[in-house]
N, C-alpha and C. Protein backbone atom coordinates (compact mmCIF):
# COMPACT_ATOMS: atom_id res chain seq x y z
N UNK A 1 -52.11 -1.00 -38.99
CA UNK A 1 -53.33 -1.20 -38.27
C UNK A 1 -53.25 -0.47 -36.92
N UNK A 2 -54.15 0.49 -36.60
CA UNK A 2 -54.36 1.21 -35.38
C UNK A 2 -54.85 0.44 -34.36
N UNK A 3 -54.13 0.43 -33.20
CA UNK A 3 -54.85 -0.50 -31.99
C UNK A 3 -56.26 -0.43 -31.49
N UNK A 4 -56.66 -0.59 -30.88
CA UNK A 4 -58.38 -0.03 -29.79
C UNK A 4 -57.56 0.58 -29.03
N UNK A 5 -58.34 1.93 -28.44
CA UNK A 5 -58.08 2.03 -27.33
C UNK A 5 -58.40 1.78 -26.04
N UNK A 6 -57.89 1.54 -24.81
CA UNK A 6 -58.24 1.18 -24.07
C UNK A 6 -59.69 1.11 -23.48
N UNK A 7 -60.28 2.28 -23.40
CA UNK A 7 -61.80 2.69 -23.36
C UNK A 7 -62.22 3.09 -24.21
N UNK A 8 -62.58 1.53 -25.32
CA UNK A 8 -63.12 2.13 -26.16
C UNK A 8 -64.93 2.06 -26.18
N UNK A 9 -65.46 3.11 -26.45
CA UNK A 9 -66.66 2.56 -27.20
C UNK A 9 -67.30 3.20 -28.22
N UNK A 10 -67.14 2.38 -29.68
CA UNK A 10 -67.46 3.08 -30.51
C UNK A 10 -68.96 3.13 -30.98
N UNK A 11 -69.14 4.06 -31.72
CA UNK A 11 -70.86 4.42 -31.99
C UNK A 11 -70.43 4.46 -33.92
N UNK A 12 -71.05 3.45 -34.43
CA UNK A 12 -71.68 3.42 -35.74
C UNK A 12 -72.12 4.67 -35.97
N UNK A 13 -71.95 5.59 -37.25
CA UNK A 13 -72.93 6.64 -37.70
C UNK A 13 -74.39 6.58 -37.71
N UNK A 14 -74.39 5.06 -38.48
CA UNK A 14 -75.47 4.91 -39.15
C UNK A 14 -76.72 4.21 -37.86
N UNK A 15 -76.43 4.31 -36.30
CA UNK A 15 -76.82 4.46 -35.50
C UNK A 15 -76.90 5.36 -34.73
N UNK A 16 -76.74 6.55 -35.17
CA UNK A 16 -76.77 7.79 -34.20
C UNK A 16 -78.24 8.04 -33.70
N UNK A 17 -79.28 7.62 -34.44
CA UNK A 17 -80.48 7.81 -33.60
C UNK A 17 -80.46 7.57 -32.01
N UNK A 18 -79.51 6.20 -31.79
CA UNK A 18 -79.76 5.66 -30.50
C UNK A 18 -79.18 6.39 -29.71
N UNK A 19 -78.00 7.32 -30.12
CA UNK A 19 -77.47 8.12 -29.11
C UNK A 19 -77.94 9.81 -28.80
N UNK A 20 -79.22 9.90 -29.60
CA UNK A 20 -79.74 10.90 -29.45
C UNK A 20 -80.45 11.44 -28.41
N UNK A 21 -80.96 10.39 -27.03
CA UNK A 21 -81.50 10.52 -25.68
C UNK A 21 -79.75 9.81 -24.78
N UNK A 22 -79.67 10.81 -23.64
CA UNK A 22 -78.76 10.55 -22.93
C UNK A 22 -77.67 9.09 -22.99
N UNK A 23 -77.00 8.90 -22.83
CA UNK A 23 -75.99 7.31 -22.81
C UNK A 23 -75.25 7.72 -21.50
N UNK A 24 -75.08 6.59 -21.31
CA UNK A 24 -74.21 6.80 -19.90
C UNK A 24 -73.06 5.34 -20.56
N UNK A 25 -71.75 5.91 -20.16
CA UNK A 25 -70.43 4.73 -20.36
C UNK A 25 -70.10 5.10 -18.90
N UNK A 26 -69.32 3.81 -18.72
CA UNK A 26 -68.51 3.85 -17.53
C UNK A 26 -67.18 2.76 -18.06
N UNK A 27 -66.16 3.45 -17.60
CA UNK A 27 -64.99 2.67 -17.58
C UNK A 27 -64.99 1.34 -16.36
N UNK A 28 -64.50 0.19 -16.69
CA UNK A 28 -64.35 -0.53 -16.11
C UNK A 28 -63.02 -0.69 -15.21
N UNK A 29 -62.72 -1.80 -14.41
CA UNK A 29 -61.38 -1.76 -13.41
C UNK A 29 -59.99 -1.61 -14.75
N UNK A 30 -60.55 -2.68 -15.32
CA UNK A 30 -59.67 -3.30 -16.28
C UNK A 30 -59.04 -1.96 -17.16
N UNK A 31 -59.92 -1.40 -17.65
CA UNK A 31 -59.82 -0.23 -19.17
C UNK A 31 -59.15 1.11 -17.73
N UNK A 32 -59.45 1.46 -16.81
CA UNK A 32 -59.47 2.35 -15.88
C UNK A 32 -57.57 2.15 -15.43
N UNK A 33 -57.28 0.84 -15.16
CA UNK A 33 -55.83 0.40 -15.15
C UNK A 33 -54.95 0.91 -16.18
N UNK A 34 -55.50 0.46 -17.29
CA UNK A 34 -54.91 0.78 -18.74
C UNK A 34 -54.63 2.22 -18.95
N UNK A 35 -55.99 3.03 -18.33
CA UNK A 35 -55.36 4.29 -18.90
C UNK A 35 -54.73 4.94 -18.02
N UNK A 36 -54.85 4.56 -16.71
CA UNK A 36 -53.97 5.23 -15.55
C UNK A 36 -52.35 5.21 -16.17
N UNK A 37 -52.28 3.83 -16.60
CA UNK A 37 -50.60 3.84 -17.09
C UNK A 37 -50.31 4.48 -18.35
N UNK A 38 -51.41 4.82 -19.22
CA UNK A 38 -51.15 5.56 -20.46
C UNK A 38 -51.01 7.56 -20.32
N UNK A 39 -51.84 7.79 -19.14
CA UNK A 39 -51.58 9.21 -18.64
C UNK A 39 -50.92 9.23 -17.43
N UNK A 40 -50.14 8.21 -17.41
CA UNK A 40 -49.07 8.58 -16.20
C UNK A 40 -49.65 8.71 -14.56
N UNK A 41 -50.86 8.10 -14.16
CA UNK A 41 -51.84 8.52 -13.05
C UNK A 41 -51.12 6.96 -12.36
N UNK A 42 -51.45 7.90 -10.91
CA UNK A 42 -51.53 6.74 -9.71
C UNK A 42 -52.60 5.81 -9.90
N UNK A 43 -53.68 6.65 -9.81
CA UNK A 43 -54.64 6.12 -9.70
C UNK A 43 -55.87 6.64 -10.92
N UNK A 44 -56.83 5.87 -10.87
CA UNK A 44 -57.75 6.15 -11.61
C UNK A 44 -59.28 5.34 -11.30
N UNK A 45 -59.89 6.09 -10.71
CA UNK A 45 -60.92 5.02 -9.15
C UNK A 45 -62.38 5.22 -10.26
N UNK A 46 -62.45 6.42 -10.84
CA UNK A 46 -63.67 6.32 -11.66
C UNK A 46 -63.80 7.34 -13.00
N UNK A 47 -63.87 6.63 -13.93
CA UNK A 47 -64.38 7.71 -15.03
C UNK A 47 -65.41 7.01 -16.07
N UNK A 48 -66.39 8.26 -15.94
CA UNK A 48 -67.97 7.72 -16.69
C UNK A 48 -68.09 9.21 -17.09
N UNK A 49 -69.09 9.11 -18.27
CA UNK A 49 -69.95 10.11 -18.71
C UNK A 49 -71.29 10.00 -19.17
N UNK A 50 -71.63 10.83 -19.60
CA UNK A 50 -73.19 11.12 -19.93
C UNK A 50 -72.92 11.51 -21.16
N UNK A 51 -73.80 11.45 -22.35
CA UNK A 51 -73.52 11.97 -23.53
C UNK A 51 -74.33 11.85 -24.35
N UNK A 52 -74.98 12.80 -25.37
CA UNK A 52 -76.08 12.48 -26.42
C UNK A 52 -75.28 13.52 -28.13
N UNK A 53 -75.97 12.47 -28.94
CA UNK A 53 -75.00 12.69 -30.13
C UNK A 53 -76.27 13.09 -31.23
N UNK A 54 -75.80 14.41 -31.54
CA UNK A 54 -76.54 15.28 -32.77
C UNK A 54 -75.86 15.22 -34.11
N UNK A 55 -76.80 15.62 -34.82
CA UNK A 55 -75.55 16.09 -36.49
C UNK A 55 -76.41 17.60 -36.47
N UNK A 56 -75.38 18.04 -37.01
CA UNK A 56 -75.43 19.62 -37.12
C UNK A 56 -74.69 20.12 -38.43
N UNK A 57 -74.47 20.43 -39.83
CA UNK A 57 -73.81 21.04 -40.79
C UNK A 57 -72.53 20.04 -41.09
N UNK A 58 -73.27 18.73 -40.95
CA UNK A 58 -72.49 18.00 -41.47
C UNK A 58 -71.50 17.33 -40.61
N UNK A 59 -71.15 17.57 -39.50
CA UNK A 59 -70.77 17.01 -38.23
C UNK A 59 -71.62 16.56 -37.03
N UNK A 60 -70.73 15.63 -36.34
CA UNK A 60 -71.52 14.88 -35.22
C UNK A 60 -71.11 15.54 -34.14
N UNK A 61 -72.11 16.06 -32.88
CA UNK A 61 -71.88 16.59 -32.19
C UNK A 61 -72.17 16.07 -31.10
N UNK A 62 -71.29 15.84 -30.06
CA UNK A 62 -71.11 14.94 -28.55
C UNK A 62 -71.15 16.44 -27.42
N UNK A 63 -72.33 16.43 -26.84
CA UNK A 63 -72.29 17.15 -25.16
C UNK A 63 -72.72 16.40 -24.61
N UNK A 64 -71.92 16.60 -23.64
CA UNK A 64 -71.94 15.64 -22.38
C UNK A 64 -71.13 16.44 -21.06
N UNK A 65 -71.67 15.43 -19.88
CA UNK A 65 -70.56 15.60 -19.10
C UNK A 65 -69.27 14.57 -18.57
N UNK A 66 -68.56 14.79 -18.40
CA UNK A 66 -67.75 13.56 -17.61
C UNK A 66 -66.87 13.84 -16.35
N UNK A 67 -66.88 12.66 -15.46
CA UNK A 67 -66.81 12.28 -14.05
C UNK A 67 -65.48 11.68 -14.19
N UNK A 68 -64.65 12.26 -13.38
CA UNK A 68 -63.28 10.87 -13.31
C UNK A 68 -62.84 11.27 -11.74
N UNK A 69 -62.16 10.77 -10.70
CA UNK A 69 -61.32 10.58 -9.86
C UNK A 69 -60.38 9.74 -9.65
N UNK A 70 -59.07 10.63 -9.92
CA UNK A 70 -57.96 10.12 -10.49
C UNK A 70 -56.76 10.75 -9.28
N UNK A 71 -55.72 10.17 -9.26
CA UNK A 71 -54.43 10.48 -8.57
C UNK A 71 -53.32 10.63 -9.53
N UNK A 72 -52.82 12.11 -9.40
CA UNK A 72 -51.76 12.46 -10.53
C UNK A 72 -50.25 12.27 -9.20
N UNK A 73 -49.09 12.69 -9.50
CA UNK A 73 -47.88 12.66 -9.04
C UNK A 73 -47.56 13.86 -8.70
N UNK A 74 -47.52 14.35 -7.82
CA UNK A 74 -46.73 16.01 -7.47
C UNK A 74 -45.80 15.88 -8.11
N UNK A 75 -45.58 17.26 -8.91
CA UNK A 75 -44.30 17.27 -10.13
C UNK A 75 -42.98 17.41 -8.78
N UNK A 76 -43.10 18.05 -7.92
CA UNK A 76 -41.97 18.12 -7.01
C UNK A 76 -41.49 16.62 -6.38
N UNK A 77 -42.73 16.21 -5.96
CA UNK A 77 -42.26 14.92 -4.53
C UNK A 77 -42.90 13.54 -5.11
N UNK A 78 -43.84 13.91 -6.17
CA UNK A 78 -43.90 12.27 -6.68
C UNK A 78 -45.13 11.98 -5.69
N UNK A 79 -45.74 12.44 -4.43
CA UNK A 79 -46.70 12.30 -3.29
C UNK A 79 -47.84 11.59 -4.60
N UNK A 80 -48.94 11.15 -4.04
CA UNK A 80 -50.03 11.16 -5.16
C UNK A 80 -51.01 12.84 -4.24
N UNK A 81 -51.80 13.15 -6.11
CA UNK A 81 -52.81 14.25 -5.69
C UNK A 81 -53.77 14.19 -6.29
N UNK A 82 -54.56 13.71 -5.16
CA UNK A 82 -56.23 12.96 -5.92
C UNK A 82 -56.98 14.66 -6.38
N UNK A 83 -58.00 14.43 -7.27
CA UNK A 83 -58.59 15.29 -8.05
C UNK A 83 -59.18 14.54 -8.70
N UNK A 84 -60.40 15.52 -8.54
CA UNK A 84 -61.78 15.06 -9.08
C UNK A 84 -62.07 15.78 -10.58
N UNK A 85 -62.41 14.93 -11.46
CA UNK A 85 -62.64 15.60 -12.88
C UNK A 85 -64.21 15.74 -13.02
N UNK A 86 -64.74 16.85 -13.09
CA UNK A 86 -66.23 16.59 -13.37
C UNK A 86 -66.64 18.44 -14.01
N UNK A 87 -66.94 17.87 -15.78
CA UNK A 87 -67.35 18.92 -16.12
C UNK A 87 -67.68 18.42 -17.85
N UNK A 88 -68.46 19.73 -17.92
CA UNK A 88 -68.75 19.28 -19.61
C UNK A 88 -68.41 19.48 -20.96
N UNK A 89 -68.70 18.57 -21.72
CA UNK A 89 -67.86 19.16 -22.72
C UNK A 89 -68.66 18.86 -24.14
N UNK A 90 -68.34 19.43 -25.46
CA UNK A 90 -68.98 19.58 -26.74
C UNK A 90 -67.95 19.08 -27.61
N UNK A 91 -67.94 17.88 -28.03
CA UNK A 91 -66.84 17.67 -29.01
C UNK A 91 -67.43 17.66 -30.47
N UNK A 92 -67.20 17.90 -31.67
CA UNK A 92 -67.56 17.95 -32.59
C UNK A 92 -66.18 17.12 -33.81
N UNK A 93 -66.85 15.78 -34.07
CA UNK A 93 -66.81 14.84 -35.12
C UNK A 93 -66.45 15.26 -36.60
N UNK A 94 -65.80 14.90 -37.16
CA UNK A 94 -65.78 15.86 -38.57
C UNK A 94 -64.94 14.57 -39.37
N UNK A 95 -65.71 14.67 -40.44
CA UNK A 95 -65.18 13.58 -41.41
C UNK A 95 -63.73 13.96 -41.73
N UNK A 96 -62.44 13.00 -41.26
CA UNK A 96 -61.16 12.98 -41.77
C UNK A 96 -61.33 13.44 -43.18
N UNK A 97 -60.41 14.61 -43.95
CA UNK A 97 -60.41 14.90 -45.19
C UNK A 97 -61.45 15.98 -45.55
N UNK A 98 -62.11 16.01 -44.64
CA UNK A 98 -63.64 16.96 -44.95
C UNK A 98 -63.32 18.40 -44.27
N UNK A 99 -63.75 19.70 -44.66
CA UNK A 99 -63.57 20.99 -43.90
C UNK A 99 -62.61 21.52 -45.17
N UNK A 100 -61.74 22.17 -44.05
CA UNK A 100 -60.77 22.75 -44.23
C UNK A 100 -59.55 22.42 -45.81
N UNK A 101 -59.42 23.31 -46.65
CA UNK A 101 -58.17 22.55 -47.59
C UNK A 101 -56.72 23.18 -47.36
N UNK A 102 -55.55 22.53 -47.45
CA UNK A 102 -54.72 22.57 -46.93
C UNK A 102 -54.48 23.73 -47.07
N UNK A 103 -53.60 24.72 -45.78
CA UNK A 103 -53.09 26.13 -46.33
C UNK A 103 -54.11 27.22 -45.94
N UNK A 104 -55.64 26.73 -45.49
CA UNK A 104 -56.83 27.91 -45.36
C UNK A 104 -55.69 27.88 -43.91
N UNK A 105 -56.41 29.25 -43.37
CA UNK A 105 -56.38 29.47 -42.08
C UNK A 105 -57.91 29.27 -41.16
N UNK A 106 -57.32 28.79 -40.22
CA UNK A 106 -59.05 28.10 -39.21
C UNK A 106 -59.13 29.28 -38.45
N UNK A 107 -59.98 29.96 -38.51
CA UNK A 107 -60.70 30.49 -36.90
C UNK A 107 -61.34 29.95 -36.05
N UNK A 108 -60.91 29.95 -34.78
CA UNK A 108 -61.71 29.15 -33.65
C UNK A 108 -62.43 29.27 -32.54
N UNK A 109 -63.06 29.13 -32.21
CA UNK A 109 -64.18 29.89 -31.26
C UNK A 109 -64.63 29.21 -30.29
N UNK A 110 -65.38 28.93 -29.50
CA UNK A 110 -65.07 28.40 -28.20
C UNK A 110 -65.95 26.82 -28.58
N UNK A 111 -66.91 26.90 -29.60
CA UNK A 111 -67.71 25.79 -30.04
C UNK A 111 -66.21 25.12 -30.72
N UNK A 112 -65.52 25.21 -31.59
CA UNK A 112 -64.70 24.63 -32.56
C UNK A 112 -63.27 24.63 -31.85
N UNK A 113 -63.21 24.16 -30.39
CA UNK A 113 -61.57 24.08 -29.98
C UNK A 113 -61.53 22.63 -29.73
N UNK A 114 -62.73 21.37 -29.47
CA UNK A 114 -62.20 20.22 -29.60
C UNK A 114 -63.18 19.55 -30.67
N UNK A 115 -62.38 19.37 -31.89
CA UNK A 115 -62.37 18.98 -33.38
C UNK A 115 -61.90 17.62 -33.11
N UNK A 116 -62.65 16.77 -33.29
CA UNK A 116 -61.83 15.03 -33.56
C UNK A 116 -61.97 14.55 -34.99
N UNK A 117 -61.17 14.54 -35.96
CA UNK A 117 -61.56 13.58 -36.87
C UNK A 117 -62.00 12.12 -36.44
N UNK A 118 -62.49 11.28 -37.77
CA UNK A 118 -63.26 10.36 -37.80
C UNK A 118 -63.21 9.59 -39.17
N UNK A 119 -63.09 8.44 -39.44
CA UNK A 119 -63.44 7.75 -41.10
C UNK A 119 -64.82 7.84 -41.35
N UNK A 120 -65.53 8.52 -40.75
CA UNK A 120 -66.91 9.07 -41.30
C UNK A 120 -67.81 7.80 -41.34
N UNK A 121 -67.51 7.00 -40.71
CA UNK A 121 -68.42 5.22 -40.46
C UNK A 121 -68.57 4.98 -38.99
N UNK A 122 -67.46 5.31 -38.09
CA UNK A 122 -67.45 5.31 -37.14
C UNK A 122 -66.62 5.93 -35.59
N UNK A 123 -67.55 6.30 -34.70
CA UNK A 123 -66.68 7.27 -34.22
C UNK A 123 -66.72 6.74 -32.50
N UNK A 124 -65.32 6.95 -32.09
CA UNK A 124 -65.58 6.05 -30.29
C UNK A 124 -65.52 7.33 -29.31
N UNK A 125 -66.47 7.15 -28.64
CA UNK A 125 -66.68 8.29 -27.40
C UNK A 125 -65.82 7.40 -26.38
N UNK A 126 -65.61 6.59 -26.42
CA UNK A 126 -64.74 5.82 -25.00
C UNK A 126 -63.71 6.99 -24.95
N UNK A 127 -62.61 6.50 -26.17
CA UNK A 127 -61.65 7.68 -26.36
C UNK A 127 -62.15 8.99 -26.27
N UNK A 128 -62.45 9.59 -27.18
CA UNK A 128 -63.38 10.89 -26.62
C UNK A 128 -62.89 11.21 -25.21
N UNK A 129 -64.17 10.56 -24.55
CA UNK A 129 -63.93 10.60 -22.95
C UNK A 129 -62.72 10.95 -22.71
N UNK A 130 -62.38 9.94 -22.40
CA UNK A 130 -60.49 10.15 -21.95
C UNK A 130 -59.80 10.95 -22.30
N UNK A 131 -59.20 11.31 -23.70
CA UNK A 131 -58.57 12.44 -23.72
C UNK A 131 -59.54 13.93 -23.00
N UNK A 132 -60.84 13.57 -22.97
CA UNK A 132 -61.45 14.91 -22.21
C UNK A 132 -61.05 14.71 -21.62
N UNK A 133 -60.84 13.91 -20.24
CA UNK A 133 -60.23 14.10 -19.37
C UNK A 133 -58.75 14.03 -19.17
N UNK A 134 -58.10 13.89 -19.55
CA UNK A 134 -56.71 13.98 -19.72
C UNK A 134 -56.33 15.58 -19.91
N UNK A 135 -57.08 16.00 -20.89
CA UNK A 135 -56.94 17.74 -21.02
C UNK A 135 -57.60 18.19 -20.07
N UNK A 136 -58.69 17.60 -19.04
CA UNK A 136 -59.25 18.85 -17.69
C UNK A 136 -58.29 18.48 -16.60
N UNK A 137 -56.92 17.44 -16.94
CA UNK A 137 -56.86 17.59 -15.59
C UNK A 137 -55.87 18.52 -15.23
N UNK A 138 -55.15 18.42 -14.05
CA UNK A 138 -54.61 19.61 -13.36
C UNK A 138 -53.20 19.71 -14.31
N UNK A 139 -52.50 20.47 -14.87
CA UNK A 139 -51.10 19.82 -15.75
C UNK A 139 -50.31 19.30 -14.98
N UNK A 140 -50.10 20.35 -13.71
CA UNK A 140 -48.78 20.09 -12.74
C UNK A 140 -49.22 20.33 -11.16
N UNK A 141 -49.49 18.93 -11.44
CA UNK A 141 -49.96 19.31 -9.75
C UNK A 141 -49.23 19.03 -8.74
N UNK A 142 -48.94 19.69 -7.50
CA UNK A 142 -48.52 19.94 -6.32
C UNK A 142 -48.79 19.65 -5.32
N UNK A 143 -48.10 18.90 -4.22
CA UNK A 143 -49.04 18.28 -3.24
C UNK A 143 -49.01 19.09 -2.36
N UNK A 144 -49.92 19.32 -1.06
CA UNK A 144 -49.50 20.41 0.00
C UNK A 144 -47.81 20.37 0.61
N UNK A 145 -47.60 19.22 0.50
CA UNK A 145 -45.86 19.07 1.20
C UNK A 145 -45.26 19.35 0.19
N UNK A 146 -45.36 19.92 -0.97
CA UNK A 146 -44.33 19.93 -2.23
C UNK A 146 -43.04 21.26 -1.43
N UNK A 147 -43.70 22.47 -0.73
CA UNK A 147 -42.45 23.04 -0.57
C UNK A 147 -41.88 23.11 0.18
N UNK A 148 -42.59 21.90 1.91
CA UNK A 148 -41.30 22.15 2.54
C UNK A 148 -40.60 21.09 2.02
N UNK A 149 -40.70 20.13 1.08
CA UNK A 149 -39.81 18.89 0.72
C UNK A 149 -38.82 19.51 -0.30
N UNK A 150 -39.11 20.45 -0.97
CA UNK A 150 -38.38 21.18 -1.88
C UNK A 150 -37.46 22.39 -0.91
N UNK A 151 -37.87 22.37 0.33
CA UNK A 151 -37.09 23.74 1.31
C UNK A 151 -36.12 22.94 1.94
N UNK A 152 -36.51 21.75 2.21
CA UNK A 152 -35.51 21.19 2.74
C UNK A 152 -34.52 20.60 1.98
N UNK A 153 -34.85 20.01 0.85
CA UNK A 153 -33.78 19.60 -0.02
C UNK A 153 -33.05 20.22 -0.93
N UNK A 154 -33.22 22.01 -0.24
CA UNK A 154 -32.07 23.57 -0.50
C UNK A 154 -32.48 24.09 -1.32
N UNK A 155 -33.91 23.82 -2.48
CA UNK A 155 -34.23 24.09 -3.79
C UNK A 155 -35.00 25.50 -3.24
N UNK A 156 -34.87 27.22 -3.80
CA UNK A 156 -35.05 27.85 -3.52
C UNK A 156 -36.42 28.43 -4.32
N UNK A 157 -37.36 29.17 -2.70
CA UNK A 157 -38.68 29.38 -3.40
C UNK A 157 -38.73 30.27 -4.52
N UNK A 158 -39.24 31.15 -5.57
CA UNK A 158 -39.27 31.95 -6.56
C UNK A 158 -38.94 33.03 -5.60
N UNK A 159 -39.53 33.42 -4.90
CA UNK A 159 -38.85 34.75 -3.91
C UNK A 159 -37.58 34.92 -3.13
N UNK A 160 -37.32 33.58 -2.96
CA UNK A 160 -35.68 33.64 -3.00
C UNK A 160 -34.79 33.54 -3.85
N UNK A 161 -35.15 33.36 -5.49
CA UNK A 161 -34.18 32.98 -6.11
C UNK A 161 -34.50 34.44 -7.14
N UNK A 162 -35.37 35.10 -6.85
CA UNK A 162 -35.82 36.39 -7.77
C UNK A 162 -34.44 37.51 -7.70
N UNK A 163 -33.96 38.09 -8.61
CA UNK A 163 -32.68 39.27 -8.50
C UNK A 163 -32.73 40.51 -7.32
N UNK A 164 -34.51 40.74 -7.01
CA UNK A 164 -34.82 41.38 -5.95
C UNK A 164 -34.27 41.23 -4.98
N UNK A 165 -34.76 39.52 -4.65
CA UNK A 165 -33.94 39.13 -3.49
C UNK A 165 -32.61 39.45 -2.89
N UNK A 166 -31.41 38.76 -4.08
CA UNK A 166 -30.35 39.27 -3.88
C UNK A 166 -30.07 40.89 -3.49
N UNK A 167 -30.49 41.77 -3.84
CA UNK A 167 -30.58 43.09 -4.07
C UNK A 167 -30.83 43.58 -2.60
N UNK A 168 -32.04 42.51 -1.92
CA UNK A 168 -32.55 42.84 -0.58
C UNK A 168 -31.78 42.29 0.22
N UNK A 169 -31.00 41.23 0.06
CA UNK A 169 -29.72 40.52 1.17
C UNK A 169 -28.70 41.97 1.10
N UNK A 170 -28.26 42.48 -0.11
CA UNK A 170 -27.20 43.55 0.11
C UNK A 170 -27.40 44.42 1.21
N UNK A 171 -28.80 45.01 0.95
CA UNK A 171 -29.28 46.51 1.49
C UNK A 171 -29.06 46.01 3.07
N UNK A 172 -29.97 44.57 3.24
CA UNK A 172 -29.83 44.37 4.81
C UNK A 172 -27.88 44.10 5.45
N UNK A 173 -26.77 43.62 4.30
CA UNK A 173 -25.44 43.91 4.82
C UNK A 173 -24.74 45.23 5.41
N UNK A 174 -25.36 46.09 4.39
CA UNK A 174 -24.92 47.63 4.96
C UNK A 174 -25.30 48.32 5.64
């Protein structure tokens, strides 16, 4: 048995009419906690979207936009580095088992790079959401103090540790 996910909210197929004029979700404190600790975030102060749901060639199609402001960890110092998520996105629904048979090769194009399967009864944009945002956010983010905390604790910048470098300490010995 697969858990819920934290933000979930799922949409019935056989109700897609209703999601055919705008929807607005918003994560709550509670679900917003949950996923801060599931993507590793300090923080996670707001994430909502907008979203209206089509069928198109046999798939369900989600554009929308979504909103988050979140605090990731400087990969160097651990600092928090707030960033704002806000942009849109086209996900396209596809019945688990349906498409593709094993072994074709997929071509992909800028409509067909986020593919979600589905049991074809019901599909949750909560999730949706979230992993959208989880993939817009920054991978490795850096806080402004990341390099003198990294200069001081002897770890050398790429231009000092480059073979050039060395090469340029010689020339200036002789």
């Amino acid at each position: 048995m697969t858990e819920t996910p934290e933000f979930s909210r799922p949409v019935r197929v056989d109700q897609l009419a209703r999601h055919a004029q705008p929807v607005t979700i918003t994560a709550d404190p509670a679900e917003r906690a949950a996923l801060a600790k599931r993507f590793h975030l300090l923080a996670l102060d707001r994430l909502e979207a907008d979203y209206a749901l089509s069928e198109e060639n046999g798939a369900i199609l989600a554009r929308g936009r979504v909103r988050a402001d979140l605090a990731q960890p400087c990969v160097a110092t651990g600092l928090p580095v707030p960033e704002a998520v806000d942009t849109d996105f086209l996900l396209r629904f596809v019945k688990e088992g349906e498409g593709q048979a094993e072994g074709d090769e997929l071509e992909l194009d800028a409509e067909d790079c986020d593919i979600i399967g589905f049991d074809g009864l019901v599909l949750d944009m909560g999730e949706a959401v979230a992993e959208t945002v989880a993939l817009a956010m920054t991978p490795y983010p850096r806080s402004p103090e990341a390099d003198n905390v990294l200069r001081e604790a002897g770890v050398l910048s790429e231009e000092q540790a480059s073979p050039f470098a060395a090469l340029l300490s010689l020339k200036d010995k002789g």
